[in-house]
C-alpha atoms as a PDB file:
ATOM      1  CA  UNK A   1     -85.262-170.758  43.534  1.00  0.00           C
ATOM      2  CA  UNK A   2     -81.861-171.561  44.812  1.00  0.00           C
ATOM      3  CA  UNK A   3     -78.774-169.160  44.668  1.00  0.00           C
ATOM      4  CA  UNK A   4     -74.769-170.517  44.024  1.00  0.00           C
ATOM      5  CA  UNK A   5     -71.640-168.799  43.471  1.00  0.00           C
ATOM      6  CA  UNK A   6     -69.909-169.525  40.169  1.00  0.00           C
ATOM      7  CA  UNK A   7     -66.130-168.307  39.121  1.00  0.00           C
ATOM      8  CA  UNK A   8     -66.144-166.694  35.515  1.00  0.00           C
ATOM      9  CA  UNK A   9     -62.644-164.992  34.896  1.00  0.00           C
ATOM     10  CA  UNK A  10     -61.474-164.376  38.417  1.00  0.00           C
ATOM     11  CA  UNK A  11     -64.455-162.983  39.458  1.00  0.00           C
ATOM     12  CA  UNK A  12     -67.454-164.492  41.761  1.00  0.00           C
ATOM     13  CA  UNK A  13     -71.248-164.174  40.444  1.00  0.00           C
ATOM     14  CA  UNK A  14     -74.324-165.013  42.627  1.00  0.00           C
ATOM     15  CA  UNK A  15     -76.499-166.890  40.506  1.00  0.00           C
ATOM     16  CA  UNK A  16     -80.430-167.562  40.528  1.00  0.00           C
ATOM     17  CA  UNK A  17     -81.668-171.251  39.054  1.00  0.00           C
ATOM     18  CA  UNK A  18     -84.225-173.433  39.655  1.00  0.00           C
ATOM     19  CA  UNK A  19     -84.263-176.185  42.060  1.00  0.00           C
ATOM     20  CA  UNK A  20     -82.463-179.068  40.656  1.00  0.00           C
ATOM     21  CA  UNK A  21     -80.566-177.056  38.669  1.00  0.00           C
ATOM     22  CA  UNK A  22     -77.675-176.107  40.293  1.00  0.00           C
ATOM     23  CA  UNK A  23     -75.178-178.875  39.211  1.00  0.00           C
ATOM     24  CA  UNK A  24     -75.742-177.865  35.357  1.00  0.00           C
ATOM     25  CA  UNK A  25     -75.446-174.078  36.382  1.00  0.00           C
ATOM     26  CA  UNK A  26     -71.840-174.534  37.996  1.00  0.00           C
ATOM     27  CA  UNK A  27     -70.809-176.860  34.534  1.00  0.00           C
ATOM     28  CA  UNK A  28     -72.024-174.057  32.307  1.00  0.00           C
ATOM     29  CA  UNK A  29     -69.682-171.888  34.435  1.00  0.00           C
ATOM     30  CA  UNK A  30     -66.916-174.409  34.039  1.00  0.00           C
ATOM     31  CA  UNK A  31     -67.280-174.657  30.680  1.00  0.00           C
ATOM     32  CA  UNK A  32     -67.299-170.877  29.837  1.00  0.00           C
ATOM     33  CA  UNK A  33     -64.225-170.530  32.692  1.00  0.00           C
ATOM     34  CA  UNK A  34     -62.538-173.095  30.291  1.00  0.00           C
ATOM     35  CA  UNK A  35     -63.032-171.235  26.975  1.00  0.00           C
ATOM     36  CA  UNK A  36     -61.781-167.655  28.733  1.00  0.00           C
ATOM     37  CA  UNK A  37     -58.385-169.620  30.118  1.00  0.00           C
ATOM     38  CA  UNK A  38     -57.930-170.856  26.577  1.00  0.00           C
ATOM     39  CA  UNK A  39     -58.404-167.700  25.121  1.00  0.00           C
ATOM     40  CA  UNK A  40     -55.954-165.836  27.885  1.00  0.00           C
ATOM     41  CA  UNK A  41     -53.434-168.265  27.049  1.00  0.00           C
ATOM     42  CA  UNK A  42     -53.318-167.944  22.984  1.00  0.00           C
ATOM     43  CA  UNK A  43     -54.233-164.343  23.113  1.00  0.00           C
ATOM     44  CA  UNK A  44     -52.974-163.126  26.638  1.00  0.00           C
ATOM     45  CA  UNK A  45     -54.146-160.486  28.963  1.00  0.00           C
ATOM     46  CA  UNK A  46     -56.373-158.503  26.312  1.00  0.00           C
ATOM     47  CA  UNK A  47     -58.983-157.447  28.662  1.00  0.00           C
ATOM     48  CA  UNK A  48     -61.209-158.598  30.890  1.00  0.00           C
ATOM     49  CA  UNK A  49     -64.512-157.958  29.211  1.00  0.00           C
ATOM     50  CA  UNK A  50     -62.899-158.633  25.692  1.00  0.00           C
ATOM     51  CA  UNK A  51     -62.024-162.300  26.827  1.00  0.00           C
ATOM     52  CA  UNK A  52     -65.546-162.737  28.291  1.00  0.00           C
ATOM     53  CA  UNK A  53     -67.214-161.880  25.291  1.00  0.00           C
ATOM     54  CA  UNK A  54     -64.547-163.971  22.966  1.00  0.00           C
ATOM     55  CA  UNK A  55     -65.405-167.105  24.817  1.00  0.00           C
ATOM     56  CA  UNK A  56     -69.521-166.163  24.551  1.00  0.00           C
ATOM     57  CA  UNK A  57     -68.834-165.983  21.107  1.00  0.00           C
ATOM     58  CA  UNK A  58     -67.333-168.744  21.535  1.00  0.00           C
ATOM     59  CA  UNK A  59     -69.879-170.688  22.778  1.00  0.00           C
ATOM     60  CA  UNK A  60     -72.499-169.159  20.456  1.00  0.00           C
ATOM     61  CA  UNK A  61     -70.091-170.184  17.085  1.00  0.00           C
ATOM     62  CA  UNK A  62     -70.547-173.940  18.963  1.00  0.00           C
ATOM     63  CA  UNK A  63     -74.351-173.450  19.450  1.00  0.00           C
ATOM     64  CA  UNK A  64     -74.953-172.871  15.928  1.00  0.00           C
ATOM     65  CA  UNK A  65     -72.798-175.367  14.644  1.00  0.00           C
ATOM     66  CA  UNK A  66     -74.890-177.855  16.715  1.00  0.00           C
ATOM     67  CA  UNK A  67     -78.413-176.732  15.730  1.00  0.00           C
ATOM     68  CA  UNK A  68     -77.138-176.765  12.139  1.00  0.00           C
ATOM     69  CA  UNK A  69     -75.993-180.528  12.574  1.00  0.00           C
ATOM     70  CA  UNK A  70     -78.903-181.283  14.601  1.00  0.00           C
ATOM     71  CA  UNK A  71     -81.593-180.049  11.741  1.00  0.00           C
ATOM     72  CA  UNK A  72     -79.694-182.332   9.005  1.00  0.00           C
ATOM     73  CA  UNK A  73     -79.872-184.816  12.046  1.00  0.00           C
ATOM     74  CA  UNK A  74     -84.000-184.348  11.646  1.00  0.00           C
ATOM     75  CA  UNK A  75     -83.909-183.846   7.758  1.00  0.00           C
ATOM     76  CA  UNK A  76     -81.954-186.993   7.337  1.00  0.00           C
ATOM     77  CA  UNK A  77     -84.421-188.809  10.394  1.00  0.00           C
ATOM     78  CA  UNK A  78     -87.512-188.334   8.452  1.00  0.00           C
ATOM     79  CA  UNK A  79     -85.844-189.262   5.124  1.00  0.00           C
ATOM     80  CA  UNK A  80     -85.404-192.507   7.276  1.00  0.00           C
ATOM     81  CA  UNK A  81     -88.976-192.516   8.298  1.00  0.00           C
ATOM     82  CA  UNK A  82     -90.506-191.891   5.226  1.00  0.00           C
ATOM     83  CA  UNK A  83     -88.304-194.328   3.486  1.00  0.00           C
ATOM     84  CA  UNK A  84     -89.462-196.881   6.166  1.00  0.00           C
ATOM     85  CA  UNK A  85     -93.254-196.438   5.090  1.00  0.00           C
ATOM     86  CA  UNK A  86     -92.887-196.648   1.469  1.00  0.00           C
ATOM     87  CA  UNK A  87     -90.863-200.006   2.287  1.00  0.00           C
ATOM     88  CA  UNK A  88     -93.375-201.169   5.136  1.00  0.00           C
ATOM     89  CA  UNK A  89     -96.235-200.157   1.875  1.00  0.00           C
ATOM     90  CA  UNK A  90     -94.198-202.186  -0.583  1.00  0.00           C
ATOM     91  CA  UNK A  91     -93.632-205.113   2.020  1.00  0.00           C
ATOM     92  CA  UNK A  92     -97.533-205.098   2.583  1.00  0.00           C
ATOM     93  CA  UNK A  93     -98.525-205.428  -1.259  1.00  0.00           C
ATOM     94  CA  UNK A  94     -95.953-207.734  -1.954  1.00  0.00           C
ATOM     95  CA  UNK A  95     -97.700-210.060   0.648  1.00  0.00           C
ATOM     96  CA  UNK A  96    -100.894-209.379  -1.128  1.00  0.00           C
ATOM     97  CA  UNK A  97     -99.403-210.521  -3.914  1.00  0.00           C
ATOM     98  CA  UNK A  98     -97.476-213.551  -2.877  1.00  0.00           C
ATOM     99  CA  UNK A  99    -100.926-214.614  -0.754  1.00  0.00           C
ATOM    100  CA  UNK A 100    -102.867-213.712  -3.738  1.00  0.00           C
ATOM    101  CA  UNK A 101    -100.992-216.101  -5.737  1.00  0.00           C
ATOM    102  CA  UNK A 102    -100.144-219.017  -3.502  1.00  0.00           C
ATOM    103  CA  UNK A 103    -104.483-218.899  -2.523  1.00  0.00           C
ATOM    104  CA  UNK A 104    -104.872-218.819  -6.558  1.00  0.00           C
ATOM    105  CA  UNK A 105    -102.082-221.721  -7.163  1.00  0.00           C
ATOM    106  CA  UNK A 106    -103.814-223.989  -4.169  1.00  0.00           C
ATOM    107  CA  UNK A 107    -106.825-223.499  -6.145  1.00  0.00           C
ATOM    108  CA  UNK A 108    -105.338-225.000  -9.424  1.00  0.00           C
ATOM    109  CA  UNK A 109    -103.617-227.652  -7.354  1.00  0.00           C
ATOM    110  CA  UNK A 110    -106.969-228.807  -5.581  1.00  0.00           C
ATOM    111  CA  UNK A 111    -109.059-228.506  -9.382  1.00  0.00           C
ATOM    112  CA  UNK A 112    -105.794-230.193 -11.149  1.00  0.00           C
ATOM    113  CA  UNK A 113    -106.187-232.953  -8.384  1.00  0.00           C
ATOM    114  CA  UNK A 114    -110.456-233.382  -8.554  1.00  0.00           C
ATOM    115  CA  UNK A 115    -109.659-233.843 -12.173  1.00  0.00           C
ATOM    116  CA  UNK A 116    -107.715-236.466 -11.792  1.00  0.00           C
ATOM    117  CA  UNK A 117    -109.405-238.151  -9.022  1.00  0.00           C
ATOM    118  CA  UNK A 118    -112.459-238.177 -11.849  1.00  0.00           C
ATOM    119  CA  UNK A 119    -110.351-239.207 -14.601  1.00  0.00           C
ATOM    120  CA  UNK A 120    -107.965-241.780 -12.851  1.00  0.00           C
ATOM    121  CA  UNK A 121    -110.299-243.048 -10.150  1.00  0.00           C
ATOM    122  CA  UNK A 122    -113.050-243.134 -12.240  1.00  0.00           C
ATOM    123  CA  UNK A 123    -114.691-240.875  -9.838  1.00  0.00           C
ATOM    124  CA  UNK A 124    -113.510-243.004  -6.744  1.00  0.00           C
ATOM    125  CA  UNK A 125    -110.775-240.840  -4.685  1.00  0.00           C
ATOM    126  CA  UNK A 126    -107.439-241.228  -5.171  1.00  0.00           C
ATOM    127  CA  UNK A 127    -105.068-240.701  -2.628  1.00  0.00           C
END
């Protein structure tokens, strides 16, 4: 477990994270440092602990906007998918079909063309 400094508001926190993790840990505090100097400058010096909890809000308004966007993401995904097997299922009957009826057209073809090699040919091969 590794330990960094991040700036939130003016003030310094010591922060825990995980090894690896201490890039994404110092964005995060970026990011929430960005939303409490945007909210200083539209609604000015309201409070310390009033701007800190704005910009979580903030960030929470975002995080549900994104989940909600992300589950019609997955609703709309496995439409998709299901909408793929029914056509993959339609796509492998109407091969059936097609090889179904070419195999039963060769079939006429080659009895059409014994016929008449027997009538024609008077049994002798045509061809």
């Amino acid at each position: 477990m590794n330990h960094i400094n991040v700036s939130i508001n003016g003030r310094q926190y010591r922060m825990a994270c995980e090894d690896g993790q201490e890039v994404r840990l110092l964005k995060l505090a970026e990011s929430l440092e960005s939303r409490v100097t945007e909210l200083r400058g539209k609604f000015g010096e309201i409070g310390d602990a009033r701007l800190t909890v704005m910009a979580a809000l903030t960030v929470c308004d975002d995080l549900l906007d994104a989940t909600a966007r992300i589950r019609v993401l997955e609703e709309e995904l496995d439409s998709q998918r299901q909408q793929r097997v029914a056509v993959a299922d339609r796509a492998r009957v109407t091969q059936v079909a097609v090889t179904n009826a070419l195999n039963a057209a060769a079939e006429r073809i080659e009895k059409t063309a014994q016929v008449l090699n027997r009538t024609i040919g008077g049994g002798v091969a045509i061809g």
